[in-house]
N, C-alpha and C. Protein backbone atom coordinates (compact mmCIF):
# COMPACT_ATOMS: atom_id res chain seq x y z
N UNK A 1 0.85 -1.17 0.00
CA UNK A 1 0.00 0.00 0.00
C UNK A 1 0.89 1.24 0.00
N UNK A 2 0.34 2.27 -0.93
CA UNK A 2 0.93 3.86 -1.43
C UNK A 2 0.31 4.46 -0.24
N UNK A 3 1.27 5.33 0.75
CA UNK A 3 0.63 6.47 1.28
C UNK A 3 1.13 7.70 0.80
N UNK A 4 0.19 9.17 1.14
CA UNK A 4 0.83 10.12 1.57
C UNK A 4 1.48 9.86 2.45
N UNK A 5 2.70 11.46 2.81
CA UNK A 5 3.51 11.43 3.94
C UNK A 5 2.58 11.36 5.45
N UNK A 6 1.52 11.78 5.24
CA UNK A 6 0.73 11.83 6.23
C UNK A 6 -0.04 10.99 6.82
N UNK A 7 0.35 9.70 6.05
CA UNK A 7 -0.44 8.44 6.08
C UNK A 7 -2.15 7.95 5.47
N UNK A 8 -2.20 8.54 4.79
CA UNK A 8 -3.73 8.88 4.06
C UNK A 8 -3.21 7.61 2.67
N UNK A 9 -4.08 6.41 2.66
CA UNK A 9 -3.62 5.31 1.40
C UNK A 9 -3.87 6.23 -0.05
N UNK A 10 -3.02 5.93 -0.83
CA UNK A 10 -3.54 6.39 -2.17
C UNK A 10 -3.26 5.92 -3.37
N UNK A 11 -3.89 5.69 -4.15
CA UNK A 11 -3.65 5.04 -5.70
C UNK A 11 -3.11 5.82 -7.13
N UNK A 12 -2.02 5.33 -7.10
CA UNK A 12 -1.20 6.22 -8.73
C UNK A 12 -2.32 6.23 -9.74
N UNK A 13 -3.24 7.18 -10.27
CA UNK A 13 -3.81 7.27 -11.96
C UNK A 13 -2.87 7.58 -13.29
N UNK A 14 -1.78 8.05 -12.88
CA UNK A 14 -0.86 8.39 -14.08
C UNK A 14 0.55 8.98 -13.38
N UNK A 15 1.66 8.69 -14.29
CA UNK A 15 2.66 9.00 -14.49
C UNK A 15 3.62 9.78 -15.08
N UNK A 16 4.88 10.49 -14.84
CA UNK A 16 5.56 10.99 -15.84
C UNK A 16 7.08 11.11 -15.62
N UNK A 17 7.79 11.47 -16.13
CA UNK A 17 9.12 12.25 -16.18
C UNK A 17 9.60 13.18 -16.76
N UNK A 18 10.36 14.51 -15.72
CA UNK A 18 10.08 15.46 -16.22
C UNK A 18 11.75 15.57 -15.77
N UNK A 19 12.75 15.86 -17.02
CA UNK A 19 14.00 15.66 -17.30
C UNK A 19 14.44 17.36 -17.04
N UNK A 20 15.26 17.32 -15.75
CA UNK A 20 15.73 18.34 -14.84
C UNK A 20 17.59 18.93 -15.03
N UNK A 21 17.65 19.82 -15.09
CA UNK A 21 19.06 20.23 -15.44
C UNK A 21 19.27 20.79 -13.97
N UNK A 22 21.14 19.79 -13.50
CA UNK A 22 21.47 20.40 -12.35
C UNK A 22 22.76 21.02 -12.26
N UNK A 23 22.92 21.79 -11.85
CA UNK A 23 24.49 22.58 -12.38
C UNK A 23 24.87 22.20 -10.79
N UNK A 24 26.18 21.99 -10.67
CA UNK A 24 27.36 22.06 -9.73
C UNK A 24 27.96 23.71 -9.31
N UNK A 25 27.74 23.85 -7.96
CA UNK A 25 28.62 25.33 -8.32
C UNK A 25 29.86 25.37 -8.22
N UNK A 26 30.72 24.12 -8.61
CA UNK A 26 31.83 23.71 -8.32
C UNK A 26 32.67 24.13 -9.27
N UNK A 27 33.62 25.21 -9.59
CA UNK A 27 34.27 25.23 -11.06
C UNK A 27 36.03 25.26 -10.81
N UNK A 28 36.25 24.06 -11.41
CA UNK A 28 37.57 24.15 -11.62
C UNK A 28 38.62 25.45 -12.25
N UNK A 29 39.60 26.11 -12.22
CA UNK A 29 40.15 27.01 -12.69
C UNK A 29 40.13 27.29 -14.47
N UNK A 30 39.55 27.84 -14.85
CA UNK A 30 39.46 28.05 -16.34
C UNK A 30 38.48 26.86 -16.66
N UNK A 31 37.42 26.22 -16.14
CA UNK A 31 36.52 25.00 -16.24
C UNK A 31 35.30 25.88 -16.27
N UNK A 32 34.51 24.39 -16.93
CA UNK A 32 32.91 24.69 -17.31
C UNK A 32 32.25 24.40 -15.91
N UNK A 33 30.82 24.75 -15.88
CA UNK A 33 30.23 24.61 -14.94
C UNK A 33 29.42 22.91 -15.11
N UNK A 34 29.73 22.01 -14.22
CA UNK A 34 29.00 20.38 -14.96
C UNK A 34 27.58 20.32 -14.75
N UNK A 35 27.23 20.37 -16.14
CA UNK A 35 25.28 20.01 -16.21
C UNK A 35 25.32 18.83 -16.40
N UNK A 36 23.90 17.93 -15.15
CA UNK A 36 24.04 16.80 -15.46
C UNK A 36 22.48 16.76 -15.68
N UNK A 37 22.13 15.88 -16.53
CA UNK A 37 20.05 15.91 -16.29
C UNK A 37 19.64 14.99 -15.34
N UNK A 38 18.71 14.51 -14.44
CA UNK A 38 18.39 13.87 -13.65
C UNK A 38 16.81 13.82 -13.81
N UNK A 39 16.60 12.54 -13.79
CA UNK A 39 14.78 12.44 -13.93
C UNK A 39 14.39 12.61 -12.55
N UNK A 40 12.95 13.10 -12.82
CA UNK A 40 12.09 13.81 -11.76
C UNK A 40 10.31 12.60 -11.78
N UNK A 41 10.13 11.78 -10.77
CA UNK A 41 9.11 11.17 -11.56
C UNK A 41 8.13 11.80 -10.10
N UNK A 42 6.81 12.33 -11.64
CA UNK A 42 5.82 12.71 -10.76
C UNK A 42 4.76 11.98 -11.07
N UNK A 43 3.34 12.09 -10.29
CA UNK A 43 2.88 11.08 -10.25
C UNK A 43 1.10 11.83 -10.18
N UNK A 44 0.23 11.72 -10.55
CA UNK A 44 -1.44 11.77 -9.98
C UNK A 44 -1.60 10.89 -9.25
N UNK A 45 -2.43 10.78 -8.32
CA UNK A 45 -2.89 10.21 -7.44
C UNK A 45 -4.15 10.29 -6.78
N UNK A 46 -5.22 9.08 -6.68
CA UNK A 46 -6.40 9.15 -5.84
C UNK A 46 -6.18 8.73 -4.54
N UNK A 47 -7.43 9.43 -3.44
CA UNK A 47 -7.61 8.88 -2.60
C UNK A 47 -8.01 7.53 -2.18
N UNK A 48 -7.44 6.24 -1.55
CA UNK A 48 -8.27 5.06 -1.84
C UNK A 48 -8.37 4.21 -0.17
N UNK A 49 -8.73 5.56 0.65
CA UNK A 49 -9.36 5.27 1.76
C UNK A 49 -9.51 6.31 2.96
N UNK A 50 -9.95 6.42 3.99
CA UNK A 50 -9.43 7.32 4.84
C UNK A 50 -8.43 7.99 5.05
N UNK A 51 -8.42 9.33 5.18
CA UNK A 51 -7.31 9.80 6.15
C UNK A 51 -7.30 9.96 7.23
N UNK A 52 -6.23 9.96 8.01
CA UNK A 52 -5.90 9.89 9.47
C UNK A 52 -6.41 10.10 10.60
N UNK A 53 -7.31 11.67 9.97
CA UNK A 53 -8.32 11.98 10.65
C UNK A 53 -9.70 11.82 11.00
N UNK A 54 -9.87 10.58 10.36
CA UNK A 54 -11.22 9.98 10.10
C UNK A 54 -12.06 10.47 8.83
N UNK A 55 -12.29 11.61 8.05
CA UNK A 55 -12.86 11.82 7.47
C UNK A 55 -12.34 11.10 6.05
N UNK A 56 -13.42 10.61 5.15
CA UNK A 56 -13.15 9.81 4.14
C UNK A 56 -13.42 10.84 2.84
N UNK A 57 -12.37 11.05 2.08
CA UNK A 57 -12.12 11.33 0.46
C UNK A 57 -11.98 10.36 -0.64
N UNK A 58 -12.57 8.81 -0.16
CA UNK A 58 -12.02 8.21 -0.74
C UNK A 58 -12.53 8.43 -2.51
N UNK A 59 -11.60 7.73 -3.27
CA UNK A 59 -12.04 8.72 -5.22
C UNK A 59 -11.60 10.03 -5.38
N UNK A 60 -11.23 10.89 -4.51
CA UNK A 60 -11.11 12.43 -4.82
C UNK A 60 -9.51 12.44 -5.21
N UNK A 61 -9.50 13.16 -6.10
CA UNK A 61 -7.97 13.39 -6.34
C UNK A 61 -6.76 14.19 -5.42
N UNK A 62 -5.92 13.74 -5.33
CA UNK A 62 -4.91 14.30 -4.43
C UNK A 62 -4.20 15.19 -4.75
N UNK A 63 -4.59 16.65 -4.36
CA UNK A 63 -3.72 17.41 -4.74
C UNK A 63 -4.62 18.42 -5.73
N UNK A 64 -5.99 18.07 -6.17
CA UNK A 64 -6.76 18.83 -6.93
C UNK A 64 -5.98 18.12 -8.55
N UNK A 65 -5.62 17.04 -8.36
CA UNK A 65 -5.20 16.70 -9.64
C UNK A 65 -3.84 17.42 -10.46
N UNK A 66 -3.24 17.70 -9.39
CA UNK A 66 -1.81 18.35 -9.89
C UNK A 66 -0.79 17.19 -9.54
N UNK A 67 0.07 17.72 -10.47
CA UNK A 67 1.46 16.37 -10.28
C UNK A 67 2.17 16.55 -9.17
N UNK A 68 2.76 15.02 -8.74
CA UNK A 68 3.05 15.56 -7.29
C UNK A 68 4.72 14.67 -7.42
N UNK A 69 5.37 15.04 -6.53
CA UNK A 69 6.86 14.26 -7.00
C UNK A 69 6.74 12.90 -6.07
N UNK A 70 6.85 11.85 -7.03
CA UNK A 70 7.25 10.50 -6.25
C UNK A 70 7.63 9.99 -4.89
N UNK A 71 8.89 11.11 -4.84
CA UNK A 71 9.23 10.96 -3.80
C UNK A 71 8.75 11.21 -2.63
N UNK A 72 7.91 11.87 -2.21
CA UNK A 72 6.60 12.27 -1.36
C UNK A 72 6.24 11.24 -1.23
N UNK A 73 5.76 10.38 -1.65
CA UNK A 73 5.19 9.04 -0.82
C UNK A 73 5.93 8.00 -0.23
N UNK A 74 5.32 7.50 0.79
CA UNK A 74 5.82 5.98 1.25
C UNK A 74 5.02 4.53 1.18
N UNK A 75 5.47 3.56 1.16
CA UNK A 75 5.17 2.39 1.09
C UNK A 75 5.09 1.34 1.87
N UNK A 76 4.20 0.29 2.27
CA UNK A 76 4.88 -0.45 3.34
C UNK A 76 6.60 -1.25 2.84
N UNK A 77 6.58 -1.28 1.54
CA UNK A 77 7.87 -2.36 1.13
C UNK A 77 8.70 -1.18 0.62
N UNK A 78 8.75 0.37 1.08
CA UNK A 78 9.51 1.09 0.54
C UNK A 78 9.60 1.62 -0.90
N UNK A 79 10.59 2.11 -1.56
CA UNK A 79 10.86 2.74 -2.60
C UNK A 79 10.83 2.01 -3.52
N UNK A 80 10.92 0.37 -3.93
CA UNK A 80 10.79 -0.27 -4.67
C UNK A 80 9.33 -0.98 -5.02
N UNK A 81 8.27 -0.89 -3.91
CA UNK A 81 6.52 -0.55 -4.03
C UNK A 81 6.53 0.41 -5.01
N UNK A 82 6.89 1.59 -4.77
CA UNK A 82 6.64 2.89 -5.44
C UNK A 82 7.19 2.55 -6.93
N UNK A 83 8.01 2.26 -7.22
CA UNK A 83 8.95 1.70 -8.46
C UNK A 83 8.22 0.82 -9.21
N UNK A 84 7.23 0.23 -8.51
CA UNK A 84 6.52 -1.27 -9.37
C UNK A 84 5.17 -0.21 -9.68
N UNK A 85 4.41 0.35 -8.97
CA UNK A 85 3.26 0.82 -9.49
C UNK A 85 3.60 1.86 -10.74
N UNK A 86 4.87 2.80 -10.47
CA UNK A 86 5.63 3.40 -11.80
C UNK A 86 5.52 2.60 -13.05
N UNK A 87 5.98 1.80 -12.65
CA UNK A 87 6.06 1.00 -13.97
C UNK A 87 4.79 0.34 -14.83
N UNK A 88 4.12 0.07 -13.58
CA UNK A 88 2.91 -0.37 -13.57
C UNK A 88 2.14 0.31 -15.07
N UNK A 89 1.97 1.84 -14.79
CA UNK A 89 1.62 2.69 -15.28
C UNK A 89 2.38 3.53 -16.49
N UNK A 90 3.48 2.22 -16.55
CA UNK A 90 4.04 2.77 -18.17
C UNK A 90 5.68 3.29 -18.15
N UNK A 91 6.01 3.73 -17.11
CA UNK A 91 7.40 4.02 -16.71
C UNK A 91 8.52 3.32 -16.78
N UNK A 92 9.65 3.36 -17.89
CA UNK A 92 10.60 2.53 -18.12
C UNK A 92 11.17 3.11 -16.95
N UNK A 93 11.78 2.64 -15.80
CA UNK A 93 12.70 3.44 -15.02
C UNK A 93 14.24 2.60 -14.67
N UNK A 94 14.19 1.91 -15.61
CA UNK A 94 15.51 1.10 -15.83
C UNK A 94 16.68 1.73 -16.96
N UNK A 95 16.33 2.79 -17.43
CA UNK A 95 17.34 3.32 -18.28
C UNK A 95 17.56 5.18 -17.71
């Protein structure tokens, strides 16, 4: 099971990757500055039970249906839960 950080269960509806440029402010003497790209995977998400506080959203979208970054959630089996429903939903995340 997918939670919010807040512990509220929730179900991935869609996926993406959104390819991020990170500069170093590290510069060697007469050197470039190193851009490296790094994927960003964000995610939609429904409600698919209570939250914490008793009141139930369950079906309502999380977040008003805005993308939210992956990493924000937890799992009971961790980061590799999160990795299988990714994929689940279409995400090569092996390259």
């Amino acid at each position: 099971m997918i939670y919010t950080r807040f512990g509220s269960p929730v179900n991935f509806t869609a996926a993406r990757v959104e390819k991020v440029e990170r500069r170093t402010n590290f510069r060697k003497r007469g050197g470039k500055v190193a851009v490296e790209i790094i994927p960003i995977y964000q995610v939609r998400a429904i409600y698919s039970g209570p939250h914490m506080d008793g009141h139930d959203s369950t079906g309502k979208m999380l977040c008003d249906g805005q993308w939210v970054d992956a990493v924000e959630f937890k799992a009971d089996n961790g980061w590799t839960e999160i990795c299988d429903a990714l994929e689940a939903l279409g995400l090569n995340l092996r390259n």
